[in-house]
N, C-alpha and C. Protein backbone atom coordinates (compact mmCIF):
# COMPACT_ATOMS: atom_id res chain seq x y z
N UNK A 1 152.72 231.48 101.67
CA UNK A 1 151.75 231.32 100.62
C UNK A 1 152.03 230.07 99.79
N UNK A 2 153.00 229.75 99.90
CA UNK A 2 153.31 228.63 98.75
C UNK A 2 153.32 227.67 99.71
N UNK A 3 153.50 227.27 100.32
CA UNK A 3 153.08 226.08 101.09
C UNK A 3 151.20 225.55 101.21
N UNK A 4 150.54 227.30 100.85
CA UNK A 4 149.24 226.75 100.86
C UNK A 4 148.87 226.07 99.59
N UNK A 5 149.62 226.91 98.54
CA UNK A 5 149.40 226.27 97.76
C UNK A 5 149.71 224.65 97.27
N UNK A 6 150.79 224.26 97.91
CA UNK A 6 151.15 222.89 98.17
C UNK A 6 150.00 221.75 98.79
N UNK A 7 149.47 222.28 99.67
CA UNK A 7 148.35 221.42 100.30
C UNK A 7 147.07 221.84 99.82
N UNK A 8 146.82 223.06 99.04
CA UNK A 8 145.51 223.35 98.20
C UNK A 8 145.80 221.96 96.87
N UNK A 9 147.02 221.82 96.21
CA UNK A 9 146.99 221.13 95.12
C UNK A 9 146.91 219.57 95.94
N UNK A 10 147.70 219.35 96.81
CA UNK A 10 147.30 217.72 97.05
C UNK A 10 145.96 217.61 97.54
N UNK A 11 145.36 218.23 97.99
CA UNK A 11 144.15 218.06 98.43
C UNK A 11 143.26 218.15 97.24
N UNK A 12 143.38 218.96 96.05
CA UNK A 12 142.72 218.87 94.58
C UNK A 12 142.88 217.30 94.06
N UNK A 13 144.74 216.81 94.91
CA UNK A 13 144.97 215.55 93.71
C UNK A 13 144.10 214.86 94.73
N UNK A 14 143.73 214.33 95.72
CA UNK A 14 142.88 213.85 96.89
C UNK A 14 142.03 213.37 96.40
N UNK A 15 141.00 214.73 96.56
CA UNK A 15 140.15 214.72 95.65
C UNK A 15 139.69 214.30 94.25
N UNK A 16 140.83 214.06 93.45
CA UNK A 16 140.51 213.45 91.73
C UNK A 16 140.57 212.37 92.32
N UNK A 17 141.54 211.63 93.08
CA UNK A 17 141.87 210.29 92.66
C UNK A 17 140.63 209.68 93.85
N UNK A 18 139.61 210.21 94.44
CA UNK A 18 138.62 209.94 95.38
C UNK A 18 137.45 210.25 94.00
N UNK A 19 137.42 210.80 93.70
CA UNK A 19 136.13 210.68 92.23
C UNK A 19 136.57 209.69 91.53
N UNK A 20 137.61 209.82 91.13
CA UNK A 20 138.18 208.50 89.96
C UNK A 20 137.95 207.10 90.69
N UNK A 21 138.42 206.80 92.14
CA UNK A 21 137.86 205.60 92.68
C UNK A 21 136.20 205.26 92.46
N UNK A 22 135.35 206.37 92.67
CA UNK A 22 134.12 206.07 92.99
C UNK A 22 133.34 206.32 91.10
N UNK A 23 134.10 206.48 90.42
CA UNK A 23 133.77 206.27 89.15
C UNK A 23 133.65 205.04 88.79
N UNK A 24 135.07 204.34 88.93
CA UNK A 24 135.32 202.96 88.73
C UNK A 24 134.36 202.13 89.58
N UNK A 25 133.86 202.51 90.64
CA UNK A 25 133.13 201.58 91.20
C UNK A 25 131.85 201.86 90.47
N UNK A 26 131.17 203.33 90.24
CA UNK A 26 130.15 203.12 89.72
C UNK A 26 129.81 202.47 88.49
N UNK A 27 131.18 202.63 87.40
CA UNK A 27 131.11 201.86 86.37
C UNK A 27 130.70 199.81 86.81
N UNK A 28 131.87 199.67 87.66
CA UNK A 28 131.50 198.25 87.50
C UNK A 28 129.93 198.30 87.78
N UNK A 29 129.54 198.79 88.68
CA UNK A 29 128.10 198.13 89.50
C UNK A 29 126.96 198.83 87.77
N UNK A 30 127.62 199.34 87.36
CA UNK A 30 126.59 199.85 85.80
C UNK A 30 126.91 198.47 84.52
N UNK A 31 128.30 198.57 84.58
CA UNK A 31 128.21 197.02 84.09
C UNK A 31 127.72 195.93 84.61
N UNK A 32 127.36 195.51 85.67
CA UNK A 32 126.77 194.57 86.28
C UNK A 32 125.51 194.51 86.31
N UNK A 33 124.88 195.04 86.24
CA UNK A 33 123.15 195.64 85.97
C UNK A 33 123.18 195.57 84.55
N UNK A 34 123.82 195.93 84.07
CA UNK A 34 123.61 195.85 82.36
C UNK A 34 123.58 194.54 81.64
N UNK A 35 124.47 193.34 82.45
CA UNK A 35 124.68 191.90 82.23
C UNK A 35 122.91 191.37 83.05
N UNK A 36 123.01 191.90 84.38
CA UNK A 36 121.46 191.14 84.47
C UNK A 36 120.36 191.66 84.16
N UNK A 37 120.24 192.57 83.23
CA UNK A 37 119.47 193.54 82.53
C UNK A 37 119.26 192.42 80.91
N UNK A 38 120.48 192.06 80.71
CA UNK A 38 120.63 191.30 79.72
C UNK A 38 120.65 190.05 79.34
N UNK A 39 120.85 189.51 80.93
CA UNK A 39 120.25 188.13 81.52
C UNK A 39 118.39 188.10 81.50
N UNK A 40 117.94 189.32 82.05
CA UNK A 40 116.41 188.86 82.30
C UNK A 40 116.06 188.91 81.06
N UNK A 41 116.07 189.37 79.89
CA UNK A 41 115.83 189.70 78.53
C UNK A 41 115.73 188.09 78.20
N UNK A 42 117.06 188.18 77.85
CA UNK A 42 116.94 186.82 77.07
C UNK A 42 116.30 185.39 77.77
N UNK A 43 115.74 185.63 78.98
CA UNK A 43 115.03 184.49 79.85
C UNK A 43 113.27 185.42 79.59
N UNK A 44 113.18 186.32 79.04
CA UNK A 44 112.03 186.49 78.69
C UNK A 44 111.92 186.25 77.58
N UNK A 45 113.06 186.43 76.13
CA UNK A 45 112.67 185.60 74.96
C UNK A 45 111.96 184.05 75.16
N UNK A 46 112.37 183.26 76.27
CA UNK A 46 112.63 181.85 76.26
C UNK A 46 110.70 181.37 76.25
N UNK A 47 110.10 180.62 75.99
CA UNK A 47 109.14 180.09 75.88
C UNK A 47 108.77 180.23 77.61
N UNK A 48 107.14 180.63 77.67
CA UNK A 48 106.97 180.74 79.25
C UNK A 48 106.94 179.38 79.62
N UNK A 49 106.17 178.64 78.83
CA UNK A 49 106.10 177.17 79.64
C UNK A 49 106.89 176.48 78.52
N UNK A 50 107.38 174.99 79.25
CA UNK A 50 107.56 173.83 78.57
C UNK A 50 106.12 173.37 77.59
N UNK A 51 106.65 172.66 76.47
CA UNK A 51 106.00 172.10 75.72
C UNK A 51 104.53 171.29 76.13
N UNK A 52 104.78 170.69 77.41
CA UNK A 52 104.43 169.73 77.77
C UNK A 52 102.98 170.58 79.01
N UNK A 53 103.34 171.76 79.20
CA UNK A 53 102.83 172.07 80.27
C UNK A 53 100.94 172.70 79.55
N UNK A 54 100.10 172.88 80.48
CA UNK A 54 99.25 173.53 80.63
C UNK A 54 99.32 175.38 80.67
N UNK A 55 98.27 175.80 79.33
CA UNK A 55 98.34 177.40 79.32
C UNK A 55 98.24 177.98 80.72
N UNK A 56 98.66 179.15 80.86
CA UNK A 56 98.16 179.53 82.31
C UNK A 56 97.35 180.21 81.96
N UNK A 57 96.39 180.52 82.97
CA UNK A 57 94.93 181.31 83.26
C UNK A 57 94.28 182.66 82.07
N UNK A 58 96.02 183.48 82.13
CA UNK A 58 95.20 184.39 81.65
C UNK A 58 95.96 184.22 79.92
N UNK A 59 96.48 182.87 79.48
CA UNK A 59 97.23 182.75 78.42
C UNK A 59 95.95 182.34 77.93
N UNK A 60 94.84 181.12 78.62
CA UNK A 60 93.86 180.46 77.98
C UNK A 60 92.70 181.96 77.54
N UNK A 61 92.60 182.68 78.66
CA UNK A 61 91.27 184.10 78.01
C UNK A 61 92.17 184.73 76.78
N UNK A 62 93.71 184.89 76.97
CA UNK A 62 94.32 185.25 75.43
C UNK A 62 93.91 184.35 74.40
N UNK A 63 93.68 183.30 74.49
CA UNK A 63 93.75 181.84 73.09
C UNK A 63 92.25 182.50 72.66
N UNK A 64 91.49 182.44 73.82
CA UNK A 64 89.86 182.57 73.52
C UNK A 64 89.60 183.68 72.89
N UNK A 65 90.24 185.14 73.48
CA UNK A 65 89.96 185.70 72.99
C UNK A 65 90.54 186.06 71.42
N UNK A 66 91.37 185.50 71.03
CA UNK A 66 92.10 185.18 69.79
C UNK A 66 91.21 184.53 68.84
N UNK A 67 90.62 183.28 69.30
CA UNK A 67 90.08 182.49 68.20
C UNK A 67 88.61 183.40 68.09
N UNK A 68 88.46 184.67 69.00
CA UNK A 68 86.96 184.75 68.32
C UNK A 68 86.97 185.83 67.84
N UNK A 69 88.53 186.43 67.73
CA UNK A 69 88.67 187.38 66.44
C UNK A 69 88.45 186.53 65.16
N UNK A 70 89.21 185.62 64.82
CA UNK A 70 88.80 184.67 63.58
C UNK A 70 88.07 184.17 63.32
């Protein structure tokens, strides 16, 4: 009996330190999504076009429809 219990407990420790690996991995890959989660953000603060450029299509029916609220 005590021998089962010997290979019931390493196979428990097996087991933790096989969740605890796949924790750590899920953490990184959750931190990593969270950085390009936080990357696309702040590239959507950024102005859509350059200064210099032409409205796009449906920015110009936004302008229009803007100025004929006012």
């Amino acid at each position: 009996m005590e021998d089962y219990d010997v290979r019931s407990a390493a196979s428990i420790l097996a087991s933790v330190k096989e969740q605890e690996a796949r924790f750590e991995q899920l953490t990184r890959a959750l931190e990593e999504e969270r950085r390009n989660v936080n990357l696309q953000l702040e590239r959507a603060n950024l102005p859509p076009n350059p200064p210099t450029s032409q409205p796009l299509p449906w920015q110009q029916v936004v302008m229009q429809f803007l100025v004929m609220l006012i």
